[in-house]
Protein backbone atom coordinates (compact mmCIF):
# COMPACT_ATOMS: atom_id res chain seq x y z
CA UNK A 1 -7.98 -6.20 17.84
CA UNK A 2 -5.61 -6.20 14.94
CA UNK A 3 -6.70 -6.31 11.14
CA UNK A 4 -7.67 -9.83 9.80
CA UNK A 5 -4.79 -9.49 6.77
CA UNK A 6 -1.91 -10.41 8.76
CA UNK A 7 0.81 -7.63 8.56
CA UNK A 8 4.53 -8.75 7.40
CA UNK A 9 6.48 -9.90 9.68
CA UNK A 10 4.34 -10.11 12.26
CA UNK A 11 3.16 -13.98 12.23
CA UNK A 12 -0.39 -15.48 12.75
CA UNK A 13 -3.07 -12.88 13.79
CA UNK A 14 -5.45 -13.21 16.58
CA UNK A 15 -7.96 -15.34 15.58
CA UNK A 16 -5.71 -18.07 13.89
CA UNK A 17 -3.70 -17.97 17.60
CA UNK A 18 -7.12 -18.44 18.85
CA UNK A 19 -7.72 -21.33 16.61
CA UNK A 20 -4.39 -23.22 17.41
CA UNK A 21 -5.48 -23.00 21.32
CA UNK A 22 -8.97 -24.10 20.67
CA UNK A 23 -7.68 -27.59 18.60
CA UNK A 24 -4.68 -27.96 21.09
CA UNK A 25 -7.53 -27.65 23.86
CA UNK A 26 -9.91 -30.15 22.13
CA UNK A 27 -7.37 -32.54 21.35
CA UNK A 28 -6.45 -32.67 25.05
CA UNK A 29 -9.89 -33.35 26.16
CA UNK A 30 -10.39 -36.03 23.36
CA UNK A 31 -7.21 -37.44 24.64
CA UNK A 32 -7.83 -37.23 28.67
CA UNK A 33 -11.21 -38.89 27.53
CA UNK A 34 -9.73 -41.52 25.57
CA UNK A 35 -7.42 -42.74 28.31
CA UNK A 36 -10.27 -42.45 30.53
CA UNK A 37 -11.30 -45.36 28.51
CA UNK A 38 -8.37 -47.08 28.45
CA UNK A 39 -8.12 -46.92 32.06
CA UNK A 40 -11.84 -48.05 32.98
CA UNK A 41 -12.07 -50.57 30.16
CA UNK A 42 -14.76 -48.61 28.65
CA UNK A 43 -15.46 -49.54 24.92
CA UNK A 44 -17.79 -46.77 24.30
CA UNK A 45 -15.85 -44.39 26.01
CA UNK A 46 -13.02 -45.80 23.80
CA UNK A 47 -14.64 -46.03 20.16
CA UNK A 48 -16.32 -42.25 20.68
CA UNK A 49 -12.53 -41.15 21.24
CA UNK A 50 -11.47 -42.55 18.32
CA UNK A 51 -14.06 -41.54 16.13
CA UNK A 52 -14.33 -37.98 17.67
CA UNK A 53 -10.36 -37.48 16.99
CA UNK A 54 -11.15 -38.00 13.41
CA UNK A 55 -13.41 -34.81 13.37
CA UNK A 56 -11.01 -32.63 15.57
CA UNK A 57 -8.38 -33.98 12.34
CA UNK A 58 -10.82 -32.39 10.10
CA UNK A 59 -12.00 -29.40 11.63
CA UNK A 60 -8.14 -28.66 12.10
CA UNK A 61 -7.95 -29.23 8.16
CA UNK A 62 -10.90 -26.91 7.18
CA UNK A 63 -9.00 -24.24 10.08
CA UNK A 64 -5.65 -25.04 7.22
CA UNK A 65 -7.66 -24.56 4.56
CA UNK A 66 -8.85 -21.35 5.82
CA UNK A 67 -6.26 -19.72 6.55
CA UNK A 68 -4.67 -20.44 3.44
CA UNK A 69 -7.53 -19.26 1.59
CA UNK A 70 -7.54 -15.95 3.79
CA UNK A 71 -4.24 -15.53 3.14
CA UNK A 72 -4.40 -15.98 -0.61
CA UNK A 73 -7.28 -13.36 -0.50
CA UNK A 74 -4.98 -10.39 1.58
CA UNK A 75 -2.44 -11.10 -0.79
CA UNK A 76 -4.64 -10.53 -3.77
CA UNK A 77 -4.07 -7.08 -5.17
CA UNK A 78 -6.79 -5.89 -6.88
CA UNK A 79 -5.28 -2.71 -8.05
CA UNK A 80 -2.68 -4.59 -10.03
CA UNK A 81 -5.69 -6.60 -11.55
CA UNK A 82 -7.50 -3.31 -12.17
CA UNK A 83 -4.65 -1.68 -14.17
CA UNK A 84 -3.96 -4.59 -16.33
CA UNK A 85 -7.65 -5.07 -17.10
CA UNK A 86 -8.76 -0.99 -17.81
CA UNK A 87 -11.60 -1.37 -15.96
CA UNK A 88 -12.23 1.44 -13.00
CA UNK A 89 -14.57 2.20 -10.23
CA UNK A 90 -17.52 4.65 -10.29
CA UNK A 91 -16.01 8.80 -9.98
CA UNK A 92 -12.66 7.40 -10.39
CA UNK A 93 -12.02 6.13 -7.16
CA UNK A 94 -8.71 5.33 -6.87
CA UNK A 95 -7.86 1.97 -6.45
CA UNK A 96 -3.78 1.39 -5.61
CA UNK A 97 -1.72 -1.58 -6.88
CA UNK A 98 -1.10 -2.40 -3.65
CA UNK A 99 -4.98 -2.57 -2.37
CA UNK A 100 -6.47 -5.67 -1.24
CA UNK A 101 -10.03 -6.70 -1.91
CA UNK A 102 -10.82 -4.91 1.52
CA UNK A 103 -9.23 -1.73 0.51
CA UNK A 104 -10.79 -1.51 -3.06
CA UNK A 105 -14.59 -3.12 -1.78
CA UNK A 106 -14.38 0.05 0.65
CA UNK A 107 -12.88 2.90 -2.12
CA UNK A 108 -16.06 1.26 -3.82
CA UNK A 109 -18.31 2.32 -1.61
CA UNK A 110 -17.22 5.55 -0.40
CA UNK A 111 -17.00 6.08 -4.35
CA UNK A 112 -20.68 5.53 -4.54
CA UNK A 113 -21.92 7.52 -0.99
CA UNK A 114 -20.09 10.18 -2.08
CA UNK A 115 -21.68 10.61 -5.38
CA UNK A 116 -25.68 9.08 -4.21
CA UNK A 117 -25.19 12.16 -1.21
CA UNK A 118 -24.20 14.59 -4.18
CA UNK A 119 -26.88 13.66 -6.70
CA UNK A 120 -29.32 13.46 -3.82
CA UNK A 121 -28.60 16.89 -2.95
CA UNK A 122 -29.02 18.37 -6.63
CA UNK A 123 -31.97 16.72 -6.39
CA UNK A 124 -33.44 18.17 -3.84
CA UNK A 125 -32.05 21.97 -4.78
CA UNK A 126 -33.93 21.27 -8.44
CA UNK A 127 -37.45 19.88 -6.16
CA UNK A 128 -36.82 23.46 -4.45
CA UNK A 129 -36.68 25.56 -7.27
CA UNK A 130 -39.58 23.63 -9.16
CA UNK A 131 -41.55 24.32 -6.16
CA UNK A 132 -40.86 27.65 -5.84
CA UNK A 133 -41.93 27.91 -9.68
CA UNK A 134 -44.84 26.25 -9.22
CA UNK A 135 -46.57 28.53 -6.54
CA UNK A 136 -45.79 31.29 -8.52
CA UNK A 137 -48.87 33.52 -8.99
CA UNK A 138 -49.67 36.26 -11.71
CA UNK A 139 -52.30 38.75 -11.83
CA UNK A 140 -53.68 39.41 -14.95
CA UNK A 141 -55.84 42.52 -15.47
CA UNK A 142 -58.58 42.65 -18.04
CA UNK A 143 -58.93 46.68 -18.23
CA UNK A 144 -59.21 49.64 -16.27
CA UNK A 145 -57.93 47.72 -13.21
CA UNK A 146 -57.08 50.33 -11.45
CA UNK A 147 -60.63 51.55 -11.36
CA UNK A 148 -62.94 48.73 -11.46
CA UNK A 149 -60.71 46.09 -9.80
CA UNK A 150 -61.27 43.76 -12.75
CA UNK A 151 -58.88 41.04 -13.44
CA UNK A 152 -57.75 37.17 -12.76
CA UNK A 153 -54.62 35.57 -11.68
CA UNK A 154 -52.63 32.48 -12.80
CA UNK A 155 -50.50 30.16 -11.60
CA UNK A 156 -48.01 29.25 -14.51
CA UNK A 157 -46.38 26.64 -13.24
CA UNK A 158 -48.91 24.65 -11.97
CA UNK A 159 -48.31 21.76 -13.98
CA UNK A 160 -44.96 20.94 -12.43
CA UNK A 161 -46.65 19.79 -9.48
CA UNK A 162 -46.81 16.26 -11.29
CA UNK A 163 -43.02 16.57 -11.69
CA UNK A 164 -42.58 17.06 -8.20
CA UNK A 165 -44.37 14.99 -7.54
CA UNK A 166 -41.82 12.04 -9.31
CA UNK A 167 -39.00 14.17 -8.30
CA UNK A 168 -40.05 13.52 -4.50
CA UNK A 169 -39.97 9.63 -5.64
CA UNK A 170 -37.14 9.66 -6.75
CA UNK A 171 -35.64 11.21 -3.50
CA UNK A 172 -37.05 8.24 -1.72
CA UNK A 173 -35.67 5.99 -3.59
CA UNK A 174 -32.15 7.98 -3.45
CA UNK A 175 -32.48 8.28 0.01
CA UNK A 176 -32.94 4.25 0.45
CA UNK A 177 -29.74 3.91 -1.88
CA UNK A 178 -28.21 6.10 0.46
CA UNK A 179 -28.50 3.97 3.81
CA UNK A 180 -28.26 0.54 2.23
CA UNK A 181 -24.76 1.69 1.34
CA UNK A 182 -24.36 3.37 4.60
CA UNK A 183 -25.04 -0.07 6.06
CA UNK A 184 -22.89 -1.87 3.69
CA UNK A 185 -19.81 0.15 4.96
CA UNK A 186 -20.61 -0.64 8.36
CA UNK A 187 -20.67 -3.93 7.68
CA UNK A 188 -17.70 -4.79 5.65
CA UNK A 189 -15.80 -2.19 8.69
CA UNK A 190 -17.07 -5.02 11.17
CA UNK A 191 -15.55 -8.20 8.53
CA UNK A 192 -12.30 -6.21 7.73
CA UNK A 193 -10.96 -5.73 11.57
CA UNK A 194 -11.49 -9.53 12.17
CA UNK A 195 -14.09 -9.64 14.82
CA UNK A 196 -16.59 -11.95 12.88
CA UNK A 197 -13.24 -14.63 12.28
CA UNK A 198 -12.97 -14.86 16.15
CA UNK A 199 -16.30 -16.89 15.51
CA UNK A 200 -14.17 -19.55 13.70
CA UNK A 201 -12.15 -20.84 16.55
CA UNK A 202 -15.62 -21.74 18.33
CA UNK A 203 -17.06 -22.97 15.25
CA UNK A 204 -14.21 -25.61 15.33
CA UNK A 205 -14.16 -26.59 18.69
CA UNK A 206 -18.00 -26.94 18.46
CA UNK A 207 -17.56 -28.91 15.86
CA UNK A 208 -15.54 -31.58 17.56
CA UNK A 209 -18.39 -31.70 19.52
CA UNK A 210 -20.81 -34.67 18.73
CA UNK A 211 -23.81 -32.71 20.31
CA UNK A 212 -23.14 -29.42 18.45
CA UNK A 213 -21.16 -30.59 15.66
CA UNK A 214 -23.81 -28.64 13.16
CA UNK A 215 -23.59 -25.69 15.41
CA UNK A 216 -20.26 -25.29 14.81
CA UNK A 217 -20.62 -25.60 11.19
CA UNK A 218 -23.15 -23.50 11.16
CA UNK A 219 -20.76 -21.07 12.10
CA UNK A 220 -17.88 -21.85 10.21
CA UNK A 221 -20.10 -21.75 7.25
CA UNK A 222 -21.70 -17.99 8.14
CA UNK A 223 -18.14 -16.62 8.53
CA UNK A 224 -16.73 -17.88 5.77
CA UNK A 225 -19.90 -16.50 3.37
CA UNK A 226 -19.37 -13.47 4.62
CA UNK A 227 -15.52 -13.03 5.01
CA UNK A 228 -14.60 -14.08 1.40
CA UNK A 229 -17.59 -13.76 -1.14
CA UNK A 230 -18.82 -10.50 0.70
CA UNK A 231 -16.06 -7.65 -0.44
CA UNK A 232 -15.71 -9.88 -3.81
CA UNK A 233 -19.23 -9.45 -4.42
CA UNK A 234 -19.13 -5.84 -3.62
CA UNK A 235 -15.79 -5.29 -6.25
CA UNK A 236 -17.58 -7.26 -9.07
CA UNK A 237 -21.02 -4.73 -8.56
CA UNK A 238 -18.59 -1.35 -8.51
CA UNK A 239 -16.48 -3.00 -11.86
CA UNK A 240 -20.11 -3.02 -13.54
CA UNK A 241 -21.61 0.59 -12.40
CA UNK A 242 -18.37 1.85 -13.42
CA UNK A 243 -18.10 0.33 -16.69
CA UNK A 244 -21.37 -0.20 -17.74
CA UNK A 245 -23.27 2.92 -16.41
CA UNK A 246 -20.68 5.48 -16.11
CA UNK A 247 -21.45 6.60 -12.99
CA UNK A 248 -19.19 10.12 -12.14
CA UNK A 249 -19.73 13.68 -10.95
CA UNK A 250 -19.27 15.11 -14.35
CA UNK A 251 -22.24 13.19 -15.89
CA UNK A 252 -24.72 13.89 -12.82
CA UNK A 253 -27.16 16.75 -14.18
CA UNK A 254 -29.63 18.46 -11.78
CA UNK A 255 -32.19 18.56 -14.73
CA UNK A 256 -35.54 16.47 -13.74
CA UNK A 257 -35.39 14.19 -16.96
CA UNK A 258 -31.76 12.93 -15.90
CA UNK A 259 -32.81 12.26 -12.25
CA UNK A 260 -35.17 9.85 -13.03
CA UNK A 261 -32.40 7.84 -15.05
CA UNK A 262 -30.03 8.25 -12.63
CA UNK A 263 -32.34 6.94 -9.32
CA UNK A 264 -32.62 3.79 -10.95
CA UNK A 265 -29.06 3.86 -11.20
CA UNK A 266 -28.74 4.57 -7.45
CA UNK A 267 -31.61 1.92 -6.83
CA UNK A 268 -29.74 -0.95 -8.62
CA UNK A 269 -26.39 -0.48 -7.26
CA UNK A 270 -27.34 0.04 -3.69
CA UNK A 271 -30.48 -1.94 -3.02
CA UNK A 272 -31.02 -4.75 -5.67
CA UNK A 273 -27.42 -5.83 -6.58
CA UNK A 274 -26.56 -5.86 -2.55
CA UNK A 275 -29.63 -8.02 -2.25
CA UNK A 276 -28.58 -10.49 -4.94
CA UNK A 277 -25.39 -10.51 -3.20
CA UNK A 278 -26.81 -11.03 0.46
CA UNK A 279 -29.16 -13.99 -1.58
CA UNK A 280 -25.99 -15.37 -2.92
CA UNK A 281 -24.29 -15.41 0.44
CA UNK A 282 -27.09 -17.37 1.85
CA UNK A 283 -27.39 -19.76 -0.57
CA UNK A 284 -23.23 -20.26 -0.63
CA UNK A 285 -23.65 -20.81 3.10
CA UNK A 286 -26.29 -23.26 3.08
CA UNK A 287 -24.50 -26.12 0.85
CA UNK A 288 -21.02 -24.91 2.66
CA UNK A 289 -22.97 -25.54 6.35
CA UNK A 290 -24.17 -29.11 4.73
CA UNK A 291 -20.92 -30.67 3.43
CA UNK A 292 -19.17 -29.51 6.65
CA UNK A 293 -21.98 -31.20 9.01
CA UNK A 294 -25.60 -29.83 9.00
CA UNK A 295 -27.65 -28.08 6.79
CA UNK A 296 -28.55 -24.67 8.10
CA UNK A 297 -32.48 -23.53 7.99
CA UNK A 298 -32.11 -20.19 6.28
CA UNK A 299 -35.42 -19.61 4.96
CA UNK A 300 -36.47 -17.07 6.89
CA UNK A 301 -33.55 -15.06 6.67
CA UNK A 302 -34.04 -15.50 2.71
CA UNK A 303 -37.61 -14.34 3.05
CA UNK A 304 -36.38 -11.28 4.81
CA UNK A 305 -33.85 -10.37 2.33
């Protein structure tokens, strides 16, 4: 399976040939079923034709609309809009003129693995060393030791135990930042080679359907949530970090007063904002899913998120 951004010059990609089959298909049917009527002097059979062609009309419309706005969105580069603006990615990720929205939501990303794996890592060398500090044991002799065996020892670094014990927190909550974006690569890997568009074809033909009309916008609705506002979403969140907290591998410092700062940091770019943006995606696809047929009972998937 090809990219969804069609490549020059090399005409409609799979899943808009898919959708021209599926609306030549269900205009055939709608047809063969309308001269049924014709034929059998059916009125029914007739007037459900005729009022079922009007929604193949329409679902070939939003299918129109669709592909324009897909289009519009490979041809956006967001490099370009990047250099004009002055406004980067977090550890300089380099973002080309000629990158799409895909290209830069994924530099994004990789941007911020790279540096949650590094900072997680320092981490975890400065837990080590506090530990090793910590069981650290002195003997302290009172006099004539040698002789009368008369002495005490300390432990002077006891009291970074409570440090560690935040440290080890805060490697939690790195490690969590760490998967989320792990999982939003994956993700955005499955939307950017086209597979979840193939569920647009059937979401039209379904909803020519009178039976499963708000199936089919159901998933017309879903794809198109999570096609266009996903790798927006995920630009907009790595403009801000960038920007606004400076994330880069020259301001990560493996000192236990920084790591707390900067595991919040982690925590809101990789867990909250992606949860906002999940939130946002739901609600987007709820009113989209109503105006095209059915509302679709999301509720539980909001709860979960």
């Amino acid at each position: 399976m090809v990219g969804v951004c069609p490549i020059p010059g090399a005409g409609v990609t799979d899943w808009q040939g898919l959708a021209i089959v599926g609306m030549f298909i269900t205009f055939c049917a709608i047809s063969a079923i309308y001269m049924l009527g014709q034929m059998f002097r059916n009125p029914n059979i007739t007037a459900w034709s005729r009022l079922e062609i009007y929604q193949a009309i329409i679902s070939a419309m939003i299918i129109v609309l669709i592909s324009v706005s897909i289009t519009a969105a490979c041809s956006t580069n967001i490099g370009d809009m990047m250099s004009f603006s002055g406004l980067t990615f977090p550890a300089s990720a380099k973002v080309l003129p000629s990158d799409t929205y895909f290209d830069a939501a994924t530099k994004e990303l990789v941007a911020m693995r790279n540096l949650n794996y590094v900072f997680y890592d320092m981490v975890r060398a400065d837990v080590g060393e506090q530990e090793k500090q910590a069981t650290r044991s002195e003997y302290k002799c009172i006099i004539l030791c040698g002789i009368f065996q008369g002495g005490y020892s300390i432990q002077p670094g006891a009291g970074l135990y409570s440090r560690i014990g935040a440290l080890t927190m805060a490697m939690s909550s790195l490690q969590l930042s760490l998967f989320t974006v792990l999982f939003q690569l994956w993700v955005l890997k499955y939307l950017e080679i086209g597979a979840l568009l193939i569920l647009l074809p059937l979401g039209t033909f379904f909803r020519s359907m009178p039976f499963l009309r708000g199936f089919g916008s159901a998933l017309i609705a879903i794809t198109i949530g999570l096609f266009l506002l996903y790798p927006f979403l995920i630009v907009l969140n790595g403009l801000m970090i960038g920007n606004f907290f400076g994330l880069s591998y020259t301001a990560l410092k493996s000192t236990s007063n920084t790591a707390y700062t900067y595991a919040a940091v982690f925590f809101i770019a990789n867990v909250f904002l992606p949860a906002l943006n999940f939130l946002v995606i739901i609600i987007f696809t709820r009113q989209l899913s109503a105006m095209l047929g059915q509302e679709v009972d999301i509720s539980r998937l909001a709860q979960m998120v």
